[in-house]
ModelCIF file with pLDDT and N, C-alpha, C, O atoms, coordinates in Angstrom:
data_MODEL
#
_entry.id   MODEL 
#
_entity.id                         1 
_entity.type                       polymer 
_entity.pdbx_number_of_molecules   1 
#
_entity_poly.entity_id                      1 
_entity_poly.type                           'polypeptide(L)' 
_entity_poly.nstd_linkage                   no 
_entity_poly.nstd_monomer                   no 
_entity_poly.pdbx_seq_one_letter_code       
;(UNK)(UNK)(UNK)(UNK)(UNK)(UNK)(UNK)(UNK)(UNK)(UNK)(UNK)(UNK)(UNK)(UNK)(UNK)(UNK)
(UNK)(UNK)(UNK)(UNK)(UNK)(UNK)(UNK)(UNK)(UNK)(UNK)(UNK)(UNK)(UNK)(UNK)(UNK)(UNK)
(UNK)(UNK)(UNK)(UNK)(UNK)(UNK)
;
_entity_poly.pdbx_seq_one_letter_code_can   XXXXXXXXXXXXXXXXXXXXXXXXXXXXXXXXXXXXXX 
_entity_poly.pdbx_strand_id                 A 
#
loop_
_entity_poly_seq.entity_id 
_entity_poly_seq.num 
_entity_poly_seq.mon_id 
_entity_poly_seq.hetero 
1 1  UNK n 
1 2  UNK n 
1 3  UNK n 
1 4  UNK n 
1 5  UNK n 
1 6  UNK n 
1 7  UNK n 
1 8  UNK n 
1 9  UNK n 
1 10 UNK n 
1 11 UNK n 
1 12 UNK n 
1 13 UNK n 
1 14 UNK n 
1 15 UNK n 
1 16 UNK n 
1 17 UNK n 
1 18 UNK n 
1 19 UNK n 
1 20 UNK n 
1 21 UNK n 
1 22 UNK n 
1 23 UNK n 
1 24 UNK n 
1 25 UNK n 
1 26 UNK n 
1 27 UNK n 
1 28 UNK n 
1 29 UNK n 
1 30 UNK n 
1 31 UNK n 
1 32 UNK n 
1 33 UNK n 
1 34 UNK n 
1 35 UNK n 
1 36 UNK n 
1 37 UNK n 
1 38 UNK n 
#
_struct_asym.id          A 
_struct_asym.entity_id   1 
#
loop_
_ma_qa_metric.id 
_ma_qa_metric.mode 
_ma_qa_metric.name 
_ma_qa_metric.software_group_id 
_ma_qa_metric.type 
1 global pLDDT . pLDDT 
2 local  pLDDT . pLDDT 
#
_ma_qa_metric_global.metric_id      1 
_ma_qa_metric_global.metric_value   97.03 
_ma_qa_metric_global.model_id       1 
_ma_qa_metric_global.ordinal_id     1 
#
loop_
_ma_qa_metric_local.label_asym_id 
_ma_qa_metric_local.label_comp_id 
_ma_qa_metric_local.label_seq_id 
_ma_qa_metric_local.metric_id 
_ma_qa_metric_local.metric_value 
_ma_qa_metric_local.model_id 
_ma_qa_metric_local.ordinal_id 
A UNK 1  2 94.00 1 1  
A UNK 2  2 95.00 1 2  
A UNK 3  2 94.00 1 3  
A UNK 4  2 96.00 1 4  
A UNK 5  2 97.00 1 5  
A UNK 6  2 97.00 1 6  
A UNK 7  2 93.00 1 7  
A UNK 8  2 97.00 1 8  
A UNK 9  2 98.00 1 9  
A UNK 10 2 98.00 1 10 
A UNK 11 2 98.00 1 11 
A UNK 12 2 98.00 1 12 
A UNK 13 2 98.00 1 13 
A UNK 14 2 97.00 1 14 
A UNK 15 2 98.00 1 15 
A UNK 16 2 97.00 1 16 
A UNK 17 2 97.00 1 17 
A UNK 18 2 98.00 1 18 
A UNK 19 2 98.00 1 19 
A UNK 20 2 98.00 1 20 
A UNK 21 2 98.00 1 21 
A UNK 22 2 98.00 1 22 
A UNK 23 2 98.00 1 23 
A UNK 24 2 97.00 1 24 
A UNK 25 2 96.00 1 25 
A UNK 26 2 94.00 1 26 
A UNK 27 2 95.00 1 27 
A UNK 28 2 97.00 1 28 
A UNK 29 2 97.00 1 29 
A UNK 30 2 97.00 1 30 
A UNK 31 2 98.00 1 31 
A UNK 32 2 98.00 1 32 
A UNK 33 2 98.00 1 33 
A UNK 34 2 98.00 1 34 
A UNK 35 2 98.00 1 35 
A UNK 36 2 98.00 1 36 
A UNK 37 2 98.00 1 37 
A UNK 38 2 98.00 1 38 
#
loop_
_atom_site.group_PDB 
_atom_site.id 
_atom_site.type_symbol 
_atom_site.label_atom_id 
_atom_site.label_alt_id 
_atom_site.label_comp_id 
_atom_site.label_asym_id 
_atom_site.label_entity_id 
_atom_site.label_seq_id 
_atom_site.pdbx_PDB_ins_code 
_atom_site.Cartn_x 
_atom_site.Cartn_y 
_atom_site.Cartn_z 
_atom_site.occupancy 
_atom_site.B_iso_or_equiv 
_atom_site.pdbx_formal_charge 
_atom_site.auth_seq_id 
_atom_site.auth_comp_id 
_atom_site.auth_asym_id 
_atom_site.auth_atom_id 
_atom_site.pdbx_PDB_model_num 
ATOM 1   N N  . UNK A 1 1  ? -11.735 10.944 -0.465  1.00 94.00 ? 1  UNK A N  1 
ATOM 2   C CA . UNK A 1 1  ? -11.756 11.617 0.835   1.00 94.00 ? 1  UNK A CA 1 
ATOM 3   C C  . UNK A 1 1  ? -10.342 11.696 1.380   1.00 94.00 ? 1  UNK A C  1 
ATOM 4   O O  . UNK A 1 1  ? -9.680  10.659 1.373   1.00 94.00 ? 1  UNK A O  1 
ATOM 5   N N  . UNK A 1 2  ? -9.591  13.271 2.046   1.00 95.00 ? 2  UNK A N  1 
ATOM 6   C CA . UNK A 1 2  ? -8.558  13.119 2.427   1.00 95.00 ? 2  UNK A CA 1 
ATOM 7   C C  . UNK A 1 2  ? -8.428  11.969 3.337   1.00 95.00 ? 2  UNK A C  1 
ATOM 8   O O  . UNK A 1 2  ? -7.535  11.151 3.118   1.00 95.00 ? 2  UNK A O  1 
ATOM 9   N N  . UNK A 1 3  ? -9.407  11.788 4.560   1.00 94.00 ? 3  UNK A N  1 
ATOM 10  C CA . UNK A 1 3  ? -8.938  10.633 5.342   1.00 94.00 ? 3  UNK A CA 1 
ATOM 11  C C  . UNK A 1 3  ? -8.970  9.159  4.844   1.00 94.00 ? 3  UNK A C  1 
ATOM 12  O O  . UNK A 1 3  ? -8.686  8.267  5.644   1.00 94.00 ? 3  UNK A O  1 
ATOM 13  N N  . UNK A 1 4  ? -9.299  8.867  3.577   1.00 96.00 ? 4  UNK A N  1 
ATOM 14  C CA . UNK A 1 4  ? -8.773  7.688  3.027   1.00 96.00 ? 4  UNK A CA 1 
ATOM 15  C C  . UNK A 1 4  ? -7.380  7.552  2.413   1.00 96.00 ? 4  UNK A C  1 
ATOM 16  O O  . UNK A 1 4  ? -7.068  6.537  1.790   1.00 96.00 ? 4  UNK A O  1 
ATOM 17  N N  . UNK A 1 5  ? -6.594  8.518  2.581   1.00 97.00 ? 5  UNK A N  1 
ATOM 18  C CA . UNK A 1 5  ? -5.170  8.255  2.241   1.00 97.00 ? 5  UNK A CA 1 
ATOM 19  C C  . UNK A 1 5  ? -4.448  8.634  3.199   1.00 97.00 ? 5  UNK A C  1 
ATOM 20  O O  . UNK A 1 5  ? -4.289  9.600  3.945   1.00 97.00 ? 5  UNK A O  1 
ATOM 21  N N  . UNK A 1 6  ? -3.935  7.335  2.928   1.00 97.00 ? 6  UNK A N  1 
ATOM 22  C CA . UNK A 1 6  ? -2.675  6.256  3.794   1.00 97.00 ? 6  UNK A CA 1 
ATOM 23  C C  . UNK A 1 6  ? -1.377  7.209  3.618   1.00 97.00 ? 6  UNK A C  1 
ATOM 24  O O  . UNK A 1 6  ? -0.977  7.652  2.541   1.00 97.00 ? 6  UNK A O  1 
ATOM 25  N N  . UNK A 1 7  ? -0.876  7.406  4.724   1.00 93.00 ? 7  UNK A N  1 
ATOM 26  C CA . UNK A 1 7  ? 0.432   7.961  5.025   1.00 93.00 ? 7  UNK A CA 1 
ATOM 27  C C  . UNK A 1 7  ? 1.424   7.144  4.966   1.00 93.00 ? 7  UNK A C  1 
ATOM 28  O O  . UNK A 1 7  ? 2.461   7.794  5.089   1.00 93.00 ? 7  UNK A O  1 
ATOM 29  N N  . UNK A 1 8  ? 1.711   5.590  4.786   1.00 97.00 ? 8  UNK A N  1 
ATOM 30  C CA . UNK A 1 8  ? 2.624   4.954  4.470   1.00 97.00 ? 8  UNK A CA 1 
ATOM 31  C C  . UNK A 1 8  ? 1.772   3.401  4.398   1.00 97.00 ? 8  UNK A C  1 
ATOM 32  O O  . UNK A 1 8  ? 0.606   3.200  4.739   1.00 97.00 ? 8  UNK A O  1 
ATOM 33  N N  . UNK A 1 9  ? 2.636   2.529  3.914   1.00 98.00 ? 9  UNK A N  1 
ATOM 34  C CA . UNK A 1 9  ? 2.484   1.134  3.866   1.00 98.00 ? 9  UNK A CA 1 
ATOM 35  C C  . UNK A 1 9  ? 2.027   0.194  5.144   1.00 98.00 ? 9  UNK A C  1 
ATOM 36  O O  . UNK A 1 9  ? 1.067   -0.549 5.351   1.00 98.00 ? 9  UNK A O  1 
ATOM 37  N N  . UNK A 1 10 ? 2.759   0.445  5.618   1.00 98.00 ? 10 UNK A N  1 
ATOM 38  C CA . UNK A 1 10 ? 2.179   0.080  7.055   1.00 98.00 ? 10 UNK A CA 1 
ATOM 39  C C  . UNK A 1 10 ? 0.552   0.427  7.531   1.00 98.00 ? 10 UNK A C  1 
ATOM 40  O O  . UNK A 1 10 ? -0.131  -0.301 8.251   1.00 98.00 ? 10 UNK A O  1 
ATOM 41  N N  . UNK A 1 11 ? 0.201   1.506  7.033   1.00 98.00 ? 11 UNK A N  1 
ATOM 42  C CA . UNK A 1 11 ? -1.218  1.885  7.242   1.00 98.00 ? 11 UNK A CA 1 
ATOM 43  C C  . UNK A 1 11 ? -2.138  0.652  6.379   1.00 98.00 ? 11 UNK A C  1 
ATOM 44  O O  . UNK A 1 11 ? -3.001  -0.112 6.814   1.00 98.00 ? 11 UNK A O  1 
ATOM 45  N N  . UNK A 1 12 ? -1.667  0.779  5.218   1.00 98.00 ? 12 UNK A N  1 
ATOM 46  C CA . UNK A 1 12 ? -2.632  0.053  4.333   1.00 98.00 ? 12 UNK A CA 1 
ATOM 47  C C  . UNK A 1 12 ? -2.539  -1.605 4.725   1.00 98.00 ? 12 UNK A C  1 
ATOM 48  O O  . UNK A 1 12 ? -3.365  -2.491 4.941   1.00 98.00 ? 12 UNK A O  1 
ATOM 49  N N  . UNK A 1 13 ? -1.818  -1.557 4.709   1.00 98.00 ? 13 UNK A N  1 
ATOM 50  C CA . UNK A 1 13 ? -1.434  -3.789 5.300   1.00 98.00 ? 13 UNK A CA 1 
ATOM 51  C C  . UNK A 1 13 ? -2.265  -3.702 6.367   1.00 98.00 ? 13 UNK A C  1 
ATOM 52  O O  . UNK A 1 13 ? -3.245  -4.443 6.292   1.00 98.00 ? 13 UNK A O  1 
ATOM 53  N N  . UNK A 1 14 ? -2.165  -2.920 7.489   1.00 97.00 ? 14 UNK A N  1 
ATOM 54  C CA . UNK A 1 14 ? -2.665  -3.203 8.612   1.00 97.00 ? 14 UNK A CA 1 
ATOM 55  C C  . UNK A 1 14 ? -4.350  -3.044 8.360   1.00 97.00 ? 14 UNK A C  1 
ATOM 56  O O  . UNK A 1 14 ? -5.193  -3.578 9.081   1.00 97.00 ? 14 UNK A O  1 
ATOM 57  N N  . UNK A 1 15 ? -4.607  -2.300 7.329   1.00 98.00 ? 15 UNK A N  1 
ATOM 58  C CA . UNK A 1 15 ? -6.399  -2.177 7.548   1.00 98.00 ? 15 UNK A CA 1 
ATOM 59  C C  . UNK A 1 15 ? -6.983  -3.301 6.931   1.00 98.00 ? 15 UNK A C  1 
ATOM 60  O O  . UNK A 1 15 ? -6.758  -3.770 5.815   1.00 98.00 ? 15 UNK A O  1 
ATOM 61  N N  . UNK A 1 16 ? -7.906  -3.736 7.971   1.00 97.00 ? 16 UNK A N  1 
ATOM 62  C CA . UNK A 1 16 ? -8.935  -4.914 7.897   1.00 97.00 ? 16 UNK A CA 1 
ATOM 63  C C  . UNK A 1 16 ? -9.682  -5.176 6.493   1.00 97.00 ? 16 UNK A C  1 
ATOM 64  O O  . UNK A 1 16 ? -9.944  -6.256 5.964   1.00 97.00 ? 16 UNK A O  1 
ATOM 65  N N  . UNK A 1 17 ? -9.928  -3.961 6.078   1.00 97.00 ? 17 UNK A N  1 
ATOM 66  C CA . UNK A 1 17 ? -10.827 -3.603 5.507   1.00 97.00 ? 17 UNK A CA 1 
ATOM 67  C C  . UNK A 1 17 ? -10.426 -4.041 4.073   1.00 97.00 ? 17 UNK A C  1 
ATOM 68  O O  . UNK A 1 17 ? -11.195 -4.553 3.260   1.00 97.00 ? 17 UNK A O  1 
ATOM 69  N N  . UNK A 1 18 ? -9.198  -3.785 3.893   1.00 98.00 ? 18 UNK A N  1 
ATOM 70  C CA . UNK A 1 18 ? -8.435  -4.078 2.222   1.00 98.00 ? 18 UNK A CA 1 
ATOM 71  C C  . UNK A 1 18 ? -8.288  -5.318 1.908   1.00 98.00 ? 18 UNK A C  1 
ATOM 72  O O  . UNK A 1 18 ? -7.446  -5.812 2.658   1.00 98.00 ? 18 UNK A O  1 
ATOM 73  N N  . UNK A 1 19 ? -8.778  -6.223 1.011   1.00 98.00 ? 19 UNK A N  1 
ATOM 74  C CA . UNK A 1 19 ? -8.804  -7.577 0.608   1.00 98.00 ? 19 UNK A CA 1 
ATOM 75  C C  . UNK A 1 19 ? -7.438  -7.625 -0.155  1.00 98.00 ? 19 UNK A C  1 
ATOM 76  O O  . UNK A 1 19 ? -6.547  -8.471 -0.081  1.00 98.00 ? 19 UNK A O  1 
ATOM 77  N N  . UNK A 1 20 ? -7.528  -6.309 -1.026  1.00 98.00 ? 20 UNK A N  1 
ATOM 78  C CA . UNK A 1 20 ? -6.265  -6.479 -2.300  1.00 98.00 ? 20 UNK A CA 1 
ATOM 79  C C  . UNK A 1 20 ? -5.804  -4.981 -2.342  1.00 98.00 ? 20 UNK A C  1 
ATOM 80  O O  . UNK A 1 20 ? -6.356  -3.908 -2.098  1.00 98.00 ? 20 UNK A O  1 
ATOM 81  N N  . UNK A 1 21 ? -4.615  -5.348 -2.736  1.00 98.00 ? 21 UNK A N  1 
ATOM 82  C CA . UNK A 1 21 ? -3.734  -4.104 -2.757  1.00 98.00 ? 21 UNK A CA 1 
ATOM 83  C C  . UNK A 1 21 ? -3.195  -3.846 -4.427  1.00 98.00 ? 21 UNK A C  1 
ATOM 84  O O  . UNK A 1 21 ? -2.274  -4.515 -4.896  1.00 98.00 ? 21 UNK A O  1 
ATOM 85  N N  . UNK A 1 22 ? -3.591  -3.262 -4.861  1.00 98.00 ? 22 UNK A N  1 
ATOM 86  C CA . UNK A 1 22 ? -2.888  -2.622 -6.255  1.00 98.00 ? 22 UNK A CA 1 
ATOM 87  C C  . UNK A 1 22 ? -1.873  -1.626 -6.679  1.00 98.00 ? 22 UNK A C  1 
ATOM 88  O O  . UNK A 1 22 ? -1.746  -0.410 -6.537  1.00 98.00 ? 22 UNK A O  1 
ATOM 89  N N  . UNK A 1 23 ? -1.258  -2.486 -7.198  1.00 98.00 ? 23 UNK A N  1 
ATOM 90  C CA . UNK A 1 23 ? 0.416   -1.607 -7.298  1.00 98.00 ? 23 UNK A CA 1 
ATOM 91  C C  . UNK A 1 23 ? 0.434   -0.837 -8.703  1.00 98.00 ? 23 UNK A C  1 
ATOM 92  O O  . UNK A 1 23 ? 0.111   -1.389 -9.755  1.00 98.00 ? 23 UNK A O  1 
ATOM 93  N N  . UNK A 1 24 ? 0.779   0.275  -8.623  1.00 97.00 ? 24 UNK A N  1 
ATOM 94  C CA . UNK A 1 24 ? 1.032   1.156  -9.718  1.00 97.00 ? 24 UNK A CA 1 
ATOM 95  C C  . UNK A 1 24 ? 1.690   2.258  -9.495  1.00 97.00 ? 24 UNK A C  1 
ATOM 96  O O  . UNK A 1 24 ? 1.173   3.366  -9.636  1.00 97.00 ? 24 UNK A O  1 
ATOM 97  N N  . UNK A 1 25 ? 2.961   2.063  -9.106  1.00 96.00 ? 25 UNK A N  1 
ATOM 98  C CA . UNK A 1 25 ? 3.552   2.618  -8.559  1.00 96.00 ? 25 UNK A CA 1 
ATOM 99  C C  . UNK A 1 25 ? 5.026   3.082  -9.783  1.00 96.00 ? 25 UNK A C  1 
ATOM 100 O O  . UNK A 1 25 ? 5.590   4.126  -10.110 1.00 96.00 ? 25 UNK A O  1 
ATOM 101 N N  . UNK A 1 26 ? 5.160   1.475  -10.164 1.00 94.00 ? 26 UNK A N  1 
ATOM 102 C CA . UNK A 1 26 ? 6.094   1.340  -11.275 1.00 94.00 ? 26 UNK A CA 1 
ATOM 103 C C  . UNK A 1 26 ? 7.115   1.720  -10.740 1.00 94.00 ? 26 UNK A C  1 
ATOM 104 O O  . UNK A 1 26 ? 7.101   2.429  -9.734  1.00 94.00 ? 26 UNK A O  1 
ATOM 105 N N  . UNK A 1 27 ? 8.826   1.069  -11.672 1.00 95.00 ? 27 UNK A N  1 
ATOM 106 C CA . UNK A 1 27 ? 9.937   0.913  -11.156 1.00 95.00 ? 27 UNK A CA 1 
ATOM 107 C C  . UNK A 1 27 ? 10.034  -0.466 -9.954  1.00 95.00 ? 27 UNK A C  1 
ATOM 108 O O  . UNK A 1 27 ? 9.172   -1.139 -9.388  1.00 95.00 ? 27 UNK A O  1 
ATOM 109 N N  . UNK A 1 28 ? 11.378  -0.457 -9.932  1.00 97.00 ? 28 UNK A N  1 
ATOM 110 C CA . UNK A 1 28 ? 11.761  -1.219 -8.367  1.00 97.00 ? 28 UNK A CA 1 
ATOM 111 C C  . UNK A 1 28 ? 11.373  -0.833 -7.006  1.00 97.00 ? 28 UNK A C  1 
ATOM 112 O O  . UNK A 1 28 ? 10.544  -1.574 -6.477  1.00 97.00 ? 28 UNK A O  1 
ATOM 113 N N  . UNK A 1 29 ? 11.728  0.011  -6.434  1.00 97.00 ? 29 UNK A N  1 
ATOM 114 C CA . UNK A 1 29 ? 11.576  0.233  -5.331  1.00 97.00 ? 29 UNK A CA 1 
ATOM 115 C C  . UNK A 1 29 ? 11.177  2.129  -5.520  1.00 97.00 ? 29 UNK A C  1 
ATOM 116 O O  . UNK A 1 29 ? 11.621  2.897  -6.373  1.00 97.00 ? 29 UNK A O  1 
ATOM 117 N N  . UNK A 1 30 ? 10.152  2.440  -4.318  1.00 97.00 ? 30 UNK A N  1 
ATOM 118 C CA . UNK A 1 30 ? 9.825   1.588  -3.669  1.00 97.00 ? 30 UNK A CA 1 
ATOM 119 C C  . UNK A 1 30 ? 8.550   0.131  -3.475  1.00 97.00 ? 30 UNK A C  1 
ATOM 120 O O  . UNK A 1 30 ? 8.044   -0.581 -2.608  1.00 97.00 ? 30 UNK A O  1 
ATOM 121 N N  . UNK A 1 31 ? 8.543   0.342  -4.771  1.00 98.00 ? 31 UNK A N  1 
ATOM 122 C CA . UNK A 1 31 ? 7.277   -0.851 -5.365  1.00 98.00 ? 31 UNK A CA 1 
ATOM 123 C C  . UNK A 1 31 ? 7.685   -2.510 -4.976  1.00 98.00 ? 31 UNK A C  1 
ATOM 124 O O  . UNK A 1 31 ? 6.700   -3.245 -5.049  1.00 98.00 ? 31 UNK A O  1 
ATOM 125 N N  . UNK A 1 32 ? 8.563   -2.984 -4.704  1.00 98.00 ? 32 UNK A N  1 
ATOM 126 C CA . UNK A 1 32 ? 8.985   -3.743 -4.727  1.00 98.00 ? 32 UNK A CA 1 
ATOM 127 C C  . UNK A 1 32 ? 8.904   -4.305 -2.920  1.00 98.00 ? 32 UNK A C  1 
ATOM 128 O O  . UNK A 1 32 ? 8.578   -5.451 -2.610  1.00 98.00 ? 32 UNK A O  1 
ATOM 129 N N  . UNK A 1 33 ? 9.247   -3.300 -1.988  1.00 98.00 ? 33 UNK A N  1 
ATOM 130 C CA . UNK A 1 33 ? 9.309   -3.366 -0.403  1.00 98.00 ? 33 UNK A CA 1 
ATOM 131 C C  . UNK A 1 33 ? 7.668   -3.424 -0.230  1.00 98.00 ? 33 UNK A C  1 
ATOM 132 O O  . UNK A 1 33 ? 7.165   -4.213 0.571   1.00 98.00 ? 33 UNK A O  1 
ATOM 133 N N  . UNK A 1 34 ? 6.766   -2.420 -1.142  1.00 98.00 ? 34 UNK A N  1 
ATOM 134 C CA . UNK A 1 34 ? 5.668   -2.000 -0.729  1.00 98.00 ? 34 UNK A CA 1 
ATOM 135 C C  . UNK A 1 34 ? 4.517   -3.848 -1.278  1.00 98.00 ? 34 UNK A C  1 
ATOM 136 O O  . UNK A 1 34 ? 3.685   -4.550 -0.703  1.00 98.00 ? 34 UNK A O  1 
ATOM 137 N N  . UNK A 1 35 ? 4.979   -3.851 -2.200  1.00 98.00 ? 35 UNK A N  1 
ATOM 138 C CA . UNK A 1 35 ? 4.490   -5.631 -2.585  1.00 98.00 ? 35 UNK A CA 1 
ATOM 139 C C  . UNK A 1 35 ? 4.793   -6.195 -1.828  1.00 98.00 ? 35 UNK A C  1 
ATOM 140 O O  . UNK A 1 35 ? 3.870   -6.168 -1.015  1.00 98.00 ? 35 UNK A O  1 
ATOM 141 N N  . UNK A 1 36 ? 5.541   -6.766 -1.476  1.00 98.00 ? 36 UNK A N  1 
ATOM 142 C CA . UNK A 1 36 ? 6.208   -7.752 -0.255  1.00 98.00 ? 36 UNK A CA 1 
ATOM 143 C C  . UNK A 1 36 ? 5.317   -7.627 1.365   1.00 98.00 ? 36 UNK A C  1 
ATOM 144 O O  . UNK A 1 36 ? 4.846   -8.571 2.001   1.00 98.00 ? 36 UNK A O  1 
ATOM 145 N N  . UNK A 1 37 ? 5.296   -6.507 1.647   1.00 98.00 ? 37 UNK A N  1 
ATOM 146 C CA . UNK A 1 37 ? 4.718   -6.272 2.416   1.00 98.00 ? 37 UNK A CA 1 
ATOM 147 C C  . UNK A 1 37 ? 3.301   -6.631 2.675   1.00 98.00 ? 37 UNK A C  1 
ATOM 148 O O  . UNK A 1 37 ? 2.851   -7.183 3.679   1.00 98.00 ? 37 UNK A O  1 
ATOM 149 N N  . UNK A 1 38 ? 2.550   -6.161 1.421   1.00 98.00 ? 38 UNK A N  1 
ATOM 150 C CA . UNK A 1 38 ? 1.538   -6.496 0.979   1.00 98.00 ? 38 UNK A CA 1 
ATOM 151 C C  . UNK A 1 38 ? 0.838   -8.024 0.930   1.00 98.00 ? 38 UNK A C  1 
ATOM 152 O O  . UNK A 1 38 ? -0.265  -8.181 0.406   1.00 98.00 ? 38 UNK A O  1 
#
């Protein structure tokens, strides 16, 4: 569904709803800021 995608990182950390976050993004950055965050 379009309204399930997140316009930035900040969206996804902040929702209640997400237990786990999966990275597949690959490379350093911005994979690396977006983990951390996470």
């Amino acid at each position: 569904d379009k309204n399930a995608v997140a316009s930035s990182i900040e969206e996804v950390v902040s929702n209640p709803n997400v237990d786990i976050v999966v990275e597949v993004i690959g490379g350093i950055e911005p994979a690396r800021t977006f983990v951390l965050k996470a």
